[in-house]
N, C-alpha and C. Protein backbone atom coordinates (compact mmCIF):
# COMPACT_ATOMS: atom_id res chain seq x y z
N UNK A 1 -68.83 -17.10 21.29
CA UNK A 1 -67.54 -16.97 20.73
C UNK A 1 -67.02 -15.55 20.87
N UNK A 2 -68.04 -14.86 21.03
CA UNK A 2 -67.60 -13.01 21.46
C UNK A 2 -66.92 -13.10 22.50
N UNK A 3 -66.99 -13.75 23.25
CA UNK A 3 -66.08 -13.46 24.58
C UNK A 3 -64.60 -14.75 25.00
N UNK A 4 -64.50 -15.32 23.75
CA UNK A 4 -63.32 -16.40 23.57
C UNK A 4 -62.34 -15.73 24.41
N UNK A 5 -61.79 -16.08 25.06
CA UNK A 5 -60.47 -15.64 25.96
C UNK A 5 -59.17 -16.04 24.87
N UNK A 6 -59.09 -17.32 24.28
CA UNK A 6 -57.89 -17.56 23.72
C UNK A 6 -57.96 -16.67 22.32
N UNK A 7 -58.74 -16.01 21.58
CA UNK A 7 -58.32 -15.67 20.02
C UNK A 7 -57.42 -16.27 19.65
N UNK A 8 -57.12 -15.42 18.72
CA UNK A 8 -56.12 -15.66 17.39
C UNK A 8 -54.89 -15.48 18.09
N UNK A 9 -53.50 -16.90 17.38
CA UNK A 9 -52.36 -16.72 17.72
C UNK A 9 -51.61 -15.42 17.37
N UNK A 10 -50.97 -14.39 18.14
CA UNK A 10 -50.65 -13.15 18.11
C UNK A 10 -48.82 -13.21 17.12
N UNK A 11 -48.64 -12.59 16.07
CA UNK A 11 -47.64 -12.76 14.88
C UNK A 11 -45.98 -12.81 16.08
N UNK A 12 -45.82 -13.66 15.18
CA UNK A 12 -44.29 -13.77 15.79
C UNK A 12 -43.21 -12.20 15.77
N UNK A 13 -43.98 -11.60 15.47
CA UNK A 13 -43.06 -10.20 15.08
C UNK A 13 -42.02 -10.10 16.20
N UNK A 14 -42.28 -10.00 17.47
CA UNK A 14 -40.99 -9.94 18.34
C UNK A 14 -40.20 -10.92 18.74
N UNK A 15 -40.41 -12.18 18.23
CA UNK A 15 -39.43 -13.38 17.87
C UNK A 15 -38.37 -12.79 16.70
N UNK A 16 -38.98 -12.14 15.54
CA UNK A 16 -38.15 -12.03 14.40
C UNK A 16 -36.83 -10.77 14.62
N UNK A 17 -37.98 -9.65 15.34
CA UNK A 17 -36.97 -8.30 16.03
C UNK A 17 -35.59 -8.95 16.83
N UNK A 18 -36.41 -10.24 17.53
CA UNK A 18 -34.94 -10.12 18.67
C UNK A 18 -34.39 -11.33 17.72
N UNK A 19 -34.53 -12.19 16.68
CA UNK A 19 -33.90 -12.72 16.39
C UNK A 19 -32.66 -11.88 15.67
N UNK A 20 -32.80 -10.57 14.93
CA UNK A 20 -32.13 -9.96 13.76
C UNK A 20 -31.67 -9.17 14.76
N UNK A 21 -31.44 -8.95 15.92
CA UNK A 21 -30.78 -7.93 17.16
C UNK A 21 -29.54 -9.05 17.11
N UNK A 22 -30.07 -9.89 17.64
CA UNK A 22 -29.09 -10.73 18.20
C UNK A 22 -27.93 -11.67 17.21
N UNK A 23 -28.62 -11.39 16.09
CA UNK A 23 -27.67 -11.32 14.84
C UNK A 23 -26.54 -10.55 14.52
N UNK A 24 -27.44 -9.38 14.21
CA UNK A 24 -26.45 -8.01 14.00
C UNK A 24 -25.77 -8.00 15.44
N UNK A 25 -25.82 -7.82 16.60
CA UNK A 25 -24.67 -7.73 17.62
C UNK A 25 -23.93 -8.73 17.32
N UNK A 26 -23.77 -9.65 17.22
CA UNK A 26 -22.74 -10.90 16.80
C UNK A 26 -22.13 -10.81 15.86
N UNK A 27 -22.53 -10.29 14.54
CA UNK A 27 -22.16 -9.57 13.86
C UNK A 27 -21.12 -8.35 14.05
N UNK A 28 -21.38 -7.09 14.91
CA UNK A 28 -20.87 -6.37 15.07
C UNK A 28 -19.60 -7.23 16.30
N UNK A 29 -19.96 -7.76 17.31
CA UNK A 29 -18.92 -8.40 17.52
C UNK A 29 -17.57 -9.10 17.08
N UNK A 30 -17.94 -9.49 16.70
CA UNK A 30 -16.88 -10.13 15.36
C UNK A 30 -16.11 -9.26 14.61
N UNK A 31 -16.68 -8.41 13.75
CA UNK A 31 -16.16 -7.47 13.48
C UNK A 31 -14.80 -6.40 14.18
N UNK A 32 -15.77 -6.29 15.46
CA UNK A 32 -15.19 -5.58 16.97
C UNK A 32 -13.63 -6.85 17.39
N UNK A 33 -13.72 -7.90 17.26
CA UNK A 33 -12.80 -8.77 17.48
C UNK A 33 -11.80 -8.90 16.35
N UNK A 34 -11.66 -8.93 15.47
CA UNK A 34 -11.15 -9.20 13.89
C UNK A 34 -10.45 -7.50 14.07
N UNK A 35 -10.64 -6.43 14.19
CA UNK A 35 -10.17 -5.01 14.56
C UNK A 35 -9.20 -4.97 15.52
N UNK A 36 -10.06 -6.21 16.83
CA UNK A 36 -8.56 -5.38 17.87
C UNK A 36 -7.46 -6.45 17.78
N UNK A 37 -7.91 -7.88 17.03
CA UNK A 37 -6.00 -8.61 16.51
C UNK A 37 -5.52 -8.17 15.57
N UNK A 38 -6.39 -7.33 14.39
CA UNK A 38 -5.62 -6.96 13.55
C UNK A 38 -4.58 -5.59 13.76
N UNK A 39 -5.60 -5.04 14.97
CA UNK A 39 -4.16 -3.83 15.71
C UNK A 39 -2.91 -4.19 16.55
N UNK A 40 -3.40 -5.25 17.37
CA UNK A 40 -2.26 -5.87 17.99
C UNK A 40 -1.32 -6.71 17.36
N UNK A 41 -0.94 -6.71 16.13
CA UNK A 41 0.32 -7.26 15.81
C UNK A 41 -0.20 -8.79 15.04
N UNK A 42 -1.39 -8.86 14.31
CA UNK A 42 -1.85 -10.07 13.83
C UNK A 42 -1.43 -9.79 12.41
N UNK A 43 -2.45 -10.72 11.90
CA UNK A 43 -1.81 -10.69 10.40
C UNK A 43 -1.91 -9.92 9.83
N UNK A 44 -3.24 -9.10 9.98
CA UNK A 44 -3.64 -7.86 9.28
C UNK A 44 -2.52 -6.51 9.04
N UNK A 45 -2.55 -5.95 7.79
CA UNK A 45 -1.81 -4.68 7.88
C UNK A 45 -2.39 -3.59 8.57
N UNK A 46 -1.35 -2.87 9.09
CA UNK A 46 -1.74 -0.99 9.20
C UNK A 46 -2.15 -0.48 8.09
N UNK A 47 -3.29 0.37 8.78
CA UNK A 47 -4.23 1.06 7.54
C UNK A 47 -3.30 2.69 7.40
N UNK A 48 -2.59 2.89 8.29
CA UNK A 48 -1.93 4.52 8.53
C UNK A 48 -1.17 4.31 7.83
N UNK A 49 -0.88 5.90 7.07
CA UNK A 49 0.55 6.14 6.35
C UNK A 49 1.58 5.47 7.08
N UNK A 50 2.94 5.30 6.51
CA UNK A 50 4.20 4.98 6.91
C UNK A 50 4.79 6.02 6.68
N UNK A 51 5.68 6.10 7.74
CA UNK A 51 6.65 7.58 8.15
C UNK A 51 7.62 7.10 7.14
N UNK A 52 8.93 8.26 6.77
CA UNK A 52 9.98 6.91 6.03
C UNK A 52 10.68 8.88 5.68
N UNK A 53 12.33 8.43 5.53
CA UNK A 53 12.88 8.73 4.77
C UNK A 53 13.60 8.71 3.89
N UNK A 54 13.77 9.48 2.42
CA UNK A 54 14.59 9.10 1.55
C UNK A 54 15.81 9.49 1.10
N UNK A 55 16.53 8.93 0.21
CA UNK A 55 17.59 9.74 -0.28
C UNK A 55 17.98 8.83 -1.67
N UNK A 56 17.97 9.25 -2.53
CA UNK A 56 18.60 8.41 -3.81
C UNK A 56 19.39 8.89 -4.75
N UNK A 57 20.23 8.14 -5.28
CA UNK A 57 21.54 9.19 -6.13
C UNK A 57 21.78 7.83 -7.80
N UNK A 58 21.71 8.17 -8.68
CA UNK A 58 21.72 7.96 -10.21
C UNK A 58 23.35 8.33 -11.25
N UNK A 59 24.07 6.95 -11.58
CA UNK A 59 24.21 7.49 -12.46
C UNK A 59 24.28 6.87 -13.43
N UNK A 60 24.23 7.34 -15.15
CA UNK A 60 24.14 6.91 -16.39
C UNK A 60 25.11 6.31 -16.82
N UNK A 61 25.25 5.43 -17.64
CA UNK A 61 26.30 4.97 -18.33
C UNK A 61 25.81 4.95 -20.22
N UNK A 62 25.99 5.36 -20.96
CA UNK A 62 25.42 5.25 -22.47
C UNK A 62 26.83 4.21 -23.31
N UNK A 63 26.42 3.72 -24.19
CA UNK A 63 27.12 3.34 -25.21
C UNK A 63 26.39 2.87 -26.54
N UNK A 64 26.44 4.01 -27.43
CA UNK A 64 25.93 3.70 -28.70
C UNK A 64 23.91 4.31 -28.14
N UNK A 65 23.24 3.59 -28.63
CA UNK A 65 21.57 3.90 -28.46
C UNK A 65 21.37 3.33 -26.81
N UNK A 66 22.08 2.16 -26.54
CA UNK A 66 21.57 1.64 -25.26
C UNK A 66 22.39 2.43 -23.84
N UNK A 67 21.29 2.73 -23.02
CA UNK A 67 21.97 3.20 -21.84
C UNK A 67 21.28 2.28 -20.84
N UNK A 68 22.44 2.54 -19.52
CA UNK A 68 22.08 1.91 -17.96
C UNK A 68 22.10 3.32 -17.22
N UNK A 69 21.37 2.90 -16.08
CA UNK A 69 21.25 4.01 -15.28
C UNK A 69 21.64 3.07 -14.00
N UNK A 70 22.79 3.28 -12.64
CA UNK A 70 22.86 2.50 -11.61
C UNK A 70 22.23 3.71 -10.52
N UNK A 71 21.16 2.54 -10.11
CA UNK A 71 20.68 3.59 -8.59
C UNK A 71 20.92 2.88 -7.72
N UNK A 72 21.23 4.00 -6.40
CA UNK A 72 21.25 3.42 -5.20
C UNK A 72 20.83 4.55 -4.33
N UNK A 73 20.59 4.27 -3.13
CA UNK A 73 19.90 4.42 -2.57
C UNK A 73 19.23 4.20 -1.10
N UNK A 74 18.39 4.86 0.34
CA UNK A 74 18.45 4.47 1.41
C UNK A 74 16.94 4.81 1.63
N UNK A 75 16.36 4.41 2.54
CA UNK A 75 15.07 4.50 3.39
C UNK A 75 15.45 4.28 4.35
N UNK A 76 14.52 5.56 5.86
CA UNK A 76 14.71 4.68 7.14
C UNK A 76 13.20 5.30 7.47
N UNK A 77 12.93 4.46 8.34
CA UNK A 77 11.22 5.33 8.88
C UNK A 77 10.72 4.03 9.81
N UNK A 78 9.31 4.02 9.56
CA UNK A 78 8.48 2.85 11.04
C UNK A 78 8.26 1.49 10.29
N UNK A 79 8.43 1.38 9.16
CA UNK A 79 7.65 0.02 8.64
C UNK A 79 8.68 -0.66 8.09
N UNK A 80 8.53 -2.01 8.18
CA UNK A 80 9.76 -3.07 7.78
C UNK A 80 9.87 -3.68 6.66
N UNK A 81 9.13 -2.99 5.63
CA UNK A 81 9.40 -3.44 4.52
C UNK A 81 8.97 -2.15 3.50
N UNK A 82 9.24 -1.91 2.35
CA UNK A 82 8.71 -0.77 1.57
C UNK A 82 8.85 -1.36 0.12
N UNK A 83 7.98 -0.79 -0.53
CA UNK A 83 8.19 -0.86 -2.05
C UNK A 83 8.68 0.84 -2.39
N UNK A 84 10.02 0.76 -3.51
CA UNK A 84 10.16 2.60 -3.61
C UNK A 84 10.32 2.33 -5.14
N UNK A 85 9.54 3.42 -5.75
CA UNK A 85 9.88 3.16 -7.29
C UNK A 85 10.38 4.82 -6.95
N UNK A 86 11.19 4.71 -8.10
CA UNK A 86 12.45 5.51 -8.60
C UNK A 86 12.20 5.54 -10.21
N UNK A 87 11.90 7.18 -10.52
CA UNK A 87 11.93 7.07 -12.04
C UNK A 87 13.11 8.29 -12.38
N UNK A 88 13.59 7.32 -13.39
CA UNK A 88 14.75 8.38 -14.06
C UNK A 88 13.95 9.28 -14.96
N UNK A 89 14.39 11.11 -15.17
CA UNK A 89 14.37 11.72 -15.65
C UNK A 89 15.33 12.59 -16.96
N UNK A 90 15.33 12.65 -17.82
CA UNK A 90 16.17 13.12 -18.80
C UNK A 90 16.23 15.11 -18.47
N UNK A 91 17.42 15.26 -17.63
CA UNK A 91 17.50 16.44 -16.70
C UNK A 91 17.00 17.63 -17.59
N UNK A 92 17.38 17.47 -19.27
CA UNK A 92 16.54 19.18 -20.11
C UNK A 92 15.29 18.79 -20.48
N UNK A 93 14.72 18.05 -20.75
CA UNK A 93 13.48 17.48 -21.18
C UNK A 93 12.33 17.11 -20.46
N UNK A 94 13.32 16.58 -18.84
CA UNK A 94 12.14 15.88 -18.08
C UNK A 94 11.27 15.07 -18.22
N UNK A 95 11.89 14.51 -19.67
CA UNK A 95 11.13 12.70 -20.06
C UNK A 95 11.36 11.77 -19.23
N UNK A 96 10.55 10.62 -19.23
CA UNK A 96 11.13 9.87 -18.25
C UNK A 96 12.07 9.19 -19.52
N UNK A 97 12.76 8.30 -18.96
CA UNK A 97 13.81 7.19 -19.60
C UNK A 97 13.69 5.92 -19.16
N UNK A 98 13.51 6.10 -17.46
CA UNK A 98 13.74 4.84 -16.85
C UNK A 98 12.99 4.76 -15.81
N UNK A 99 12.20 3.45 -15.31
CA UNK A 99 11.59 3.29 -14.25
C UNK A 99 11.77 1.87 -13.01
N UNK A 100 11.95 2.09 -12.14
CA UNK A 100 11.96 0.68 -11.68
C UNK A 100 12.10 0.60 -9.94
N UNK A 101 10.93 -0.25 -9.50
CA UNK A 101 10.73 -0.19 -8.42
C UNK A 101 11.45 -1.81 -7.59
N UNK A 102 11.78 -0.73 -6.16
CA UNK A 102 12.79 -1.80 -5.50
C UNK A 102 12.12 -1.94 -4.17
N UNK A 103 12.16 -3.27 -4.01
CA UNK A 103 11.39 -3.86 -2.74
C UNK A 103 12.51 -4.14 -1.88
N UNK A 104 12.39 -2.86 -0.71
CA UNK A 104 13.19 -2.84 0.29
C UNK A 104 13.05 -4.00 2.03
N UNK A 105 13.65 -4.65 2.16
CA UNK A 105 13.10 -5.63 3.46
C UNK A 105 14.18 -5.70 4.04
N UNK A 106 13.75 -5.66 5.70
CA UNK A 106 15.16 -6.11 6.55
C UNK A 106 16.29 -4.77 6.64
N UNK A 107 16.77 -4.62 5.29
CA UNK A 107 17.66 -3.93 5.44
C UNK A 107 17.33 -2.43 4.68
N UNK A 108 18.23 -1.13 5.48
CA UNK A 108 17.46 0.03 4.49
C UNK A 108 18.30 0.94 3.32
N UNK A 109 18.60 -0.06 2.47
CA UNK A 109 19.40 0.36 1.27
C UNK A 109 18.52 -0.39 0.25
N UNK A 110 18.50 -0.04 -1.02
CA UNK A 110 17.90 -0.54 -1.67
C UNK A 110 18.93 0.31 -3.32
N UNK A 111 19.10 -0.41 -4.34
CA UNK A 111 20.09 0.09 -5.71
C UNK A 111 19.56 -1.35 -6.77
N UNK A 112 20.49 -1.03 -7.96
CA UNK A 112 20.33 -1.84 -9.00
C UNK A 112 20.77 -0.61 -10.06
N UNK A 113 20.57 -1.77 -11.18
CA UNK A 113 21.00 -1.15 -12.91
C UNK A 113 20.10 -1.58 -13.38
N UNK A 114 19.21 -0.44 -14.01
CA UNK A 114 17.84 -0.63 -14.85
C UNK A 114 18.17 0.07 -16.07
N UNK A 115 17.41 -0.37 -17.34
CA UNK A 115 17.95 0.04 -18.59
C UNK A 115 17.42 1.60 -18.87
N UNK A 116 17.76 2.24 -19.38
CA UNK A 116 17.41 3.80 -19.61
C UNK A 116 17.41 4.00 -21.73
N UNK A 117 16.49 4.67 -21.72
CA UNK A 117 16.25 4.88 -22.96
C UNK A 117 17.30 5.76 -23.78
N UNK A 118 18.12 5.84 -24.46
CA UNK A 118 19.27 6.65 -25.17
C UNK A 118 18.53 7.28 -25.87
N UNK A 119 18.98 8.41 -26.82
CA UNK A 119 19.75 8.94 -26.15
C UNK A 119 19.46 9.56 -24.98
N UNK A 120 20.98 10.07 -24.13
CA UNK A 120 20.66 11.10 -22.99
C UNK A 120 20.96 12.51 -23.34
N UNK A 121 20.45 13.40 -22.93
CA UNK A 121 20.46 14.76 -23.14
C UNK A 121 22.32 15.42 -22.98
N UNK A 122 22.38 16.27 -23.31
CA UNK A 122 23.91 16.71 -22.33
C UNK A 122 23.72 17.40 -21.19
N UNK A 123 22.07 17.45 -20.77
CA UNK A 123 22.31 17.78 -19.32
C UNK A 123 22.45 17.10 -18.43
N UNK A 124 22.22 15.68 -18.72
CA UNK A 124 22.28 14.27 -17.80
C UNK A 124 20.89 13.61 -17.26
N UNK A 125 21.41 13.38 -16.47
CA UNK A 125 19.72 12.69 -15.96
C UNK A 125 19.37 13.43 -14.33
N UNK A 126 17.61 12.98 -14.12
CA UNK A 126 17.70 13.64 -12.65
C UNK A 126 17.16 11.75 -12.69
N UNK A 127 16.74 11.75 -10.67
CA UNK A 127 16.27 10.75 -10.58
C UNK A 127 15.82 11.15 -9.43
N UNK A 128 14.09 10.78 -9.35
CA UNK A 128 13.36 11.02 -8.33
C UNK A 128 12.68 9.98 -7.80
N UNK A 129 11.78 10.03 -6.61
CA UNK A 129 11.28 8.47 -5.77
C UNK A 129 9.92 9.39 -6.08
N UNK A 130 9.00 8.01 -6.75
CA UNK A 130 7.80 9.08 -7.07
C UNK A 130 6.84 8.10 -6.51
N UNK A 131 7.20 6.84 -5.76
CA UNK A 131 6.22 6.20 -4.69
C UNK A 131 6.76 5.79 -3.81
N UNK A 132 6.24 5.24 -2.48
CA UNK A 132 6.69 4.84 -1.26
C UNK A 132 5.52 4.00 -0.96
N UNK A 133 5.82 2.35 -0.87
CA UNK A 133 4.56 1.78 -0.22
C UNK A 133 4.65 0.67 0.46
């Protein structure tokens, strides 16, 4: 039996190596595929900032405790849709008063009348774009 030619069956270990190779590349494939439709115009979003510019203009209306604030407003830049929140500021204080975000699509104007907290100061209000998304 010292000189058996057949021994012992030798461990599957390089069955298991190339099984988990040939996994993970398929794996990474896929991955590699799912990347280049989601760059070419598939469903997936852009992961990059959006370029964009703004401009927005505010004004108050009060009567009694309740005030409106009417904004309006423009975006132009690379992406076809934006969310812009716009928060009103109380111009001596720099409290906020008012907040409210406008989902811009298609077209690049975006306004409304959102309620504002009274009173207002006698310096008026400011109104700034304090997201873009």
């Amino acid at each position: 039996m010292a000189n058996d030619d057949h021994g012992s069956r030798p461990r599957p270990r390089r069955r298991k190596y190339l099984i988990f190779a040939l996994g993970l590349a398929g794996v990474l494939g896929l991955f590699a595929v799912l990347y280049l439709i989601g760059g070419q115009g598939g469903s997936a979003q852009s992961l990059g900032p959006k370029s964009y510019s703004t401009h927005v203009e505010c004004q108050v209306n009060t009567a009694g405790s309740k005030g409106t604030v009417t904004v309006s407003g423009t975006i132009t830049g690379n992406a076809t849709r934006y969310a812009v929140t716009v928060e009103v500021l109380d111009a001596a204080s720099h409290q906020r008063i008012g907040l409210q975000t406008f989902e811009v699509r298609g077209s690049r104007t975006f306004g409304g009348t959102t309620a504002a907290q009274a009173p207002i100061g006698p310096a008026g209000i400011e109104c700034k774009i304090t997201k873009v998304a």
